[in-house]
Protein backbone atom coordinates (compact mmCIF):
# COMPACT_ATOMS: atom_id res chain seq x y z
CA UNK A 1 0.00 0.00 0.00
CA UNK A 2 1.69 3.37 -0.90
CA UNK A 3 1.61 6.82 1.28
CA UNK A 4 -1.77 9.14 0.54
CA UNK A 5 -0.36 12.13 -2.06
CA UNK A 6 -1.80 14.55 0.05
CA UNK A 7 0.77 13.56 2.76
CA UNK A 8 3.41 13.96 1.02
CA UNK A 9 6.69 12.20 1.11
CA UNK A 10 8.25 10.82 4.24
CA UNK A 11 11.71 12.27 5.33
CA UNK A 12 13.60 11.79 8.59
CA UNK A 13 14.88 14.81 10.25
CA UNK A 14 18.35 13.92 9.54
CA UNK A 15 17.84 13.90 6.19
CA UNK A 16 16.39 17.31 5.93
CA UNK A 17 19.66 18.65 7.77
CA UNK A 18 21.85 17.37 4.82
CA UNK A 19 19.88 20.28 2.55
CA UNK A 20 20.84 22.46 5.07
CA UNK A 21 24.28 21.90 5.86
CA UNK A 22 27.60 21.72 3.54
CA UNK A 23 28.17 18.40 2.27
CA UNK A 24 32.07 17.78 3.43
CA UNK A 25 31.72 14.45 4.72
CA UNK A 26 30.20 11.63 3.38
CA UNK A 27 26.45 11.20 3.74
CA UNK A 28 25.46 8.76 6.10
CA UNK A 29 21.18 7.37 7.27
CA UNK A 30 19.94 5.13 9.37
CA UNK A 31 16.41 5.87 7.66
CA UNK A 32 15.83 3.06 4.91
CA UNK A 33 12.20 4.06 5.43
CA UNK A 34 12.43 7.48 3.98
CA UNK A 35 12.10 9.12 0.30
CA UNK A 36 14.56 9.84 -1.73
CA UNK A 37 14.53 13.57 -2.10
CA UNK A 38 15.32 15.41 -5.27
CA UNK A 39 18.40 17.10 -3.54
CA UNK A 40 20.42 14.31 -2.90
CA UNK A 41 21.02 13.71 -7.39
CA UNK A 42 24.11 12.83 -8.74
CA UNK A 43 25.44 11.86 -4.81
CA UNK A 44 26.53 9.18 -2.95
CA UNK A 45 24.86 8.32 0.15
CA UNK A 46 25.86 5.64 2.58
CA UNK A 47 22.72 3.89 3.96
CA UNK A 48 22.34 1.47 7.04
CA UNK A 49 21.18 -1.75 6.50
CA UNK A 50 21.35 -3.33 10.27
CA UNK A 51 24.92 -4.58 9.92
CA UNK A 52 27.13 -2.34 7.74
CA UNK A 53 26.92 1.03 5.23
CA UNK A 54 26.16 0.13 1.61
CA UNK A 55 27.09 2.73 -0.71
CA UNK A 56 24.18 4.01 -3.10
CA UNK A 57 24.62 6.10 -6.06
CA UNK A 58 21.40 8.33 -6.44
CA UNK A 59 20.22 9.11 -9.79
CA UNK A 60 16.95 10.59 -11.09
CA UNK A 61 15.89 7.23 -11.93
CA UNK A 62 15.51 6.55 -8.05
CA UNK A 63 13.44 9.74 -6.74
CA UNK A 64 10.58 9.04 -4.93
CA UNK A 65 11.53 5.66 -3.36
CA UNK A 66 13.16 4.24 -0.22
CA UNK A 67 16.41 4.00 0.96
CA UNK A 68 15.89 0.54 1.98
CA UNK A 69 14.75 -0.46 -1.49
CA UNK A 70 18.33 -0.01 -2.40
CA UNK A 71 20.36 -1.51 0.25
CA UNK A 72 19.60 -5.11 0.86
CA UNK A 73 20.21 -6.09 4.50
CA UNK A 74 19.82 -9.91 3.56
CA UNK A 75 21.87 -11.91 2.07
CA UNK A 76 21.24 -13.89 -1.13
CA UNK A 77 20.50 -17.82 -0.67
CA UNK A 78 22.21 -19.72 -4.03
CA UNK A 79 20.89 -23.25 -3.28
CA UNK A 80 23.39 -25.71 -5.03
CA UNK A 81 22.31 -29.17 -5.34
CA UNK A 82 24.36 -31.54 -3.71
CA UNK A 83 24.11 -35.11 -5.80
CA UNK A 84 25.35 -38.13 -3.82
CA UNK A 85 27.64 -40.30 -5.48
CA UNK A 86 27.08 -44.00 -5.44
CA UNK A 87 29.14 -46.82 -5.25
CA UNK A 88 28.63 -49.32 -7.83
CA UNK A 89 29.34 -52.91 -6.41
């Protein structure tokens, strides 16, 4: 289900400070459940996803979604089969 338009998009209050401040250091969130805002284009922002900072590159392609969308914070399962060799008597 996606957030009412008359709401608005969803930003954290750390986020908002980035528009504010000068960008020296690199740009770090804990907020995977906010919007991308337009500000943040052509920049590199380092997002939280429970264990470590992944490193997202944000393009215009990717306004309006989540930081979380972008940042998996599971691992991928490749399920090999395993074949038992038999012994032929």
């Amino acid at each position: 289900m996606s957030r009412s338009k008359w709401k608005g998009l969803f930003l954290d209050k750390s986020i908002i400070q980035l528009n504010q401040k000068p960008q020296k250091k690199k740009l770090k969130t804990y907020s995977r459940s906010s919007s991308i805002p337009s500000f943040l284009i052509n920049k590199f922002v380092l997002v939280y996803d429970g264990k470590e900072f992944r490193k997202c590159y944000i393009n215009r392609e990717k306004i309006g979604y989540k930081f979380g969308e972008f940042s998996y914070s599971r691992k991928k399962n490749d399920v090999k089969k395993k074949f038992k060799k038999t012994k032929k008597k």
